[in-house]
C-alpha atoms as a PDB file:
ATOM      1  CA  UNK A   1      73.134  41.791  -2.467  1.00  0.00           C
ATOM      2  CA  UNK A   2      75.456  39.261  -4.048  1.00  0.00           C
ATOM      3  CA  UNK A   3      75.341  36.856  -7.225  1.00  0.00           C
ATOM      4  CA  UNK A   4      75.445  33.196  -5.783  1.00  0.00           C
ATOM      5  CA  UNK A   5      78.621  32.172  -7.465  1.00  0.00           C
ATOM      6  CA  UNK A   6      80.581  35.495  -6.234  1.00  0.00           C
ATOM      7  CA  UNK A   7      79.527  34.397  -3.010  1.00  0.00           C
ATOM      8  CA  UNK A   8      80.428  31.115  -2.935  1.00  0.00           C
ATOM      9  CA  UNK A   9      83.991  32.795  -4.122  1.00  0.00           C
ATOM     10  CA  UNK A  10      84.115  34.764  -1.160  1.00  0.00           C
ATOM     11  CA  UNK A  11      83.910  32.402   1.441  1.00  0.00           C
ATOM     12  CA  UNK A  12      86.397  30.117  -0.144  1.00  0.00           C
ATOM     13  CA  UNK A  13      84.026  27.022  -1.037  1.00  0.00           C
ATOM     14  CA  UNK A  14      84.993  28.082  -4.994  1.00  0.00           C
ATOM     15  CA  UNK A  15      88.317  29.112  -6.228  1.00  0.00           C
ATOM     16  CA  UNK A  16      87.138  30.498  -9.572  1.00  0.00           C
ATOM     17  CA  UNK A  17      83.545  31.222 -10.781  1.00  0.00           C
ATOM     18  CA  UNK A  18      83.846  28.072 -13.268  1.00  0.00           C
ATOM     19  CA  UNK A  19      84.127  25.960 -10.022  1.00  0.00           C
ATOM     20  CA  UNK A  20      81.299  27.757  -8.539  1.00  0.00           C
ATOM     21  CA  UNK A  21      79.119  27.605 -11.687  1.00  0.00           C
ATOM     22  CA  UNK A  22      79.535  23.484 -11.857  1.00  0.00           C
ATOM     23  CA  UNK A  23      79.119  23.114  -8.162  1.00  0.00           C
ATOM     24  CA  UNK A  24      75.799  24.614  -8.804  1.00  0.00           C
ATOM     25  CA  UNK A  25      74.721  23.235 -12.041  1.00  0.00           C
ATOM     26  CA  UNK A  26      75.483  19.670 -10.324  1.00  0.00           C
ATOM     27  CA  UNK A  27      72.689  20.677  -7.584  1.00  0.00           C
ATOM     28  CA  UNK A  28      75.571  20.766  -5.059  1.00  0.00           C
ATOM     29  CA  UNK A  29      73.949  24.431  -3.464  1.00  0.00           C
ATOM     30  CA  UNK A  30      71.233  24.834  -1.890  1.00  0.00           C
ATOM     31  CA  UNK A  31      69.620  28.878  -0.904  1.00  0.00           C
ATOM     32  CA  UNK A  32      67.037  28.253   2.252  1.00  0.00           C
ATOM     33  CA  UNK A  33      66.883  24.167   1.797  1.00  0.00           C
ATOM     34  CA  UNK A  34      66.086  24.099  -1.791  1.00  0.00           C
ATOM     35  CA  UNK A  35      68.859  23.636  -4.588  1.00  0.00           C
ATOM     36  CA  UNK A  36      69.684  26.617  -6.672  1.00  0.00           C
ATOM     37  CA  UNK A  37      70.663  26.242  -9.938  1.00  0.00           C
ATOM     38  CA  UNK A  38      70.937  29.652 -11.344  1.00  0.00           C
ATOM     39  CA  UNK A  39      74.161  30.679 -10.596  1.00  0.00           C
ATOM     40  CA  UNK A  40      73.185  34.412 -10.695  1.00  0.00           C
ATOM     41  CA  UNK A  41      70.708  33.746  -7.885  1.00  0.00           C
ATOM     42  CA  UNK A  42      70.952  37.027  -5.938  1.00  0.00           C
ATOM     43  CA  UNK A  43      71.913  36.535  -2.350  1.00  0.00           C
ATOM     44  CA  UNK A  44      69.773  39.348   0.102  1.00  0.00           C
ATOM     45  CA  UNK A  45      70.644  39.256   4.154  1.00  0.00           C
ATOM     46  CA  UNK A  46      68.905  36.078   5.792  1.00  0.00           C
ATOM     47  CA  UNK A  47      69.723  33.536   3.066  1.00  0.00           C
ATOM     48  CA  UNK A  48      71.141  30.238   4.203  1.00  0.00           C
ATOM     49  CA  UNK A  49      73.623  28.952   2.104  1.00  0.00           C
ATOM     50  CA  UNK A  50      74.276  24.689   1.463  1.00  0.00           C
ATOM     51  CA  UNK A  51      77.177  23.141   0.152  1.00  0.00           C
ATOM     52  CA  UNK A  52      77.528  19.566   0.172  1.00  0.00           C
ATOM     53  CA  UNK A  53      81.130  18.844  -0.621  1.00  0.00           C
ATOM     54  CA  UNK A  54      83.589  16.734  -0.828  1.00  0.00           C
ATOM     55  CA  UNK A  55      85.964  16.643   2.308  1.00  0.00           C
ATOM     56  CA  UNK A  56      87.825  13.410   3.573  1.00  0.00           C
ATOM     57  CA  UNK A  57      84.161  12.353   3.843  1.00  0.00           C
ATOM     58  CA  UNK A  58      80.729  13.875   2.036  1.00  0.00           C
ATOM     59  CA  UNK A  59      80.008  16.839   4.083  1.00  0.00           C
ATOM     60  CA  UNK A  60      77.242  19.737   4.432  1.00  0.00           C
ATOM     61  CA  UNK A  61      78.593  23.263   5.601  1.00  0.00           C
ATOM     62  CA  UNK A  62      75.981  26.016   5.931  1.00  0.00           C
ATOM     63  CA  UNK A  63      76.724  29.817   5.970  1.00  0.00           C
ATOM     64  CA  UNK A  64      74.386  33.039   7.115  1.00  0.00           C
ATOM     65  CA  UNK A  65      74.536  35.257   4.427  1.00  0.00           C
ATOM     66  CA  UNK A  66      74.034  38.376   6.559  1.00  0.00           C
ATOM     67  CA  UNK A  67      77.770  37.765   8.196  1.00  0.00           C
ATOM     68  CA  UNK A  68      79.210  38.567   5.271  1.00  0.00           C
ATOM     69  CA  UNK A  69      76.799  41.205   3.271  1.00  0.00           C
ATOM     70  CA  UNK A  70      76.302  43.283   6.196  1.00  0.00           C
END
């Protein structure tokens, strides 16, 4: 298992964990289609991951937990 925000560290969508904590606290993450606010949200092997970002253009990238956990 992994916290949410370390997570979203790892895979280089956050480059510190006050990044990660306000891209979740805006409702920018969402954990198997529904936005996660708890930023401590523990992360088990099948979870889909969300992030709407900010690119060139508004953008959604999704990630399989399991690829990196396992």
């Amino acid at each position: 298992m992994i916290k949410l925000d370390q997570f979203l560290k790892l895979i280089g969508v956050a480059s510190t964990g006050g990044q990660a904590k306000m891209m979740i606290f805006d409702g920018a993450v969402k954990v198997n289609d529904v936005v996660e606010t708890r930023r401590g949200r523990k992360l088990v092997s099948g979870d889909k991951v969300t992030v709407k970002q900010e690119i060139s253009i508004n953008g959604v990238t999704s990630f399989d937990v399991a690829s990196f956990i396992n």
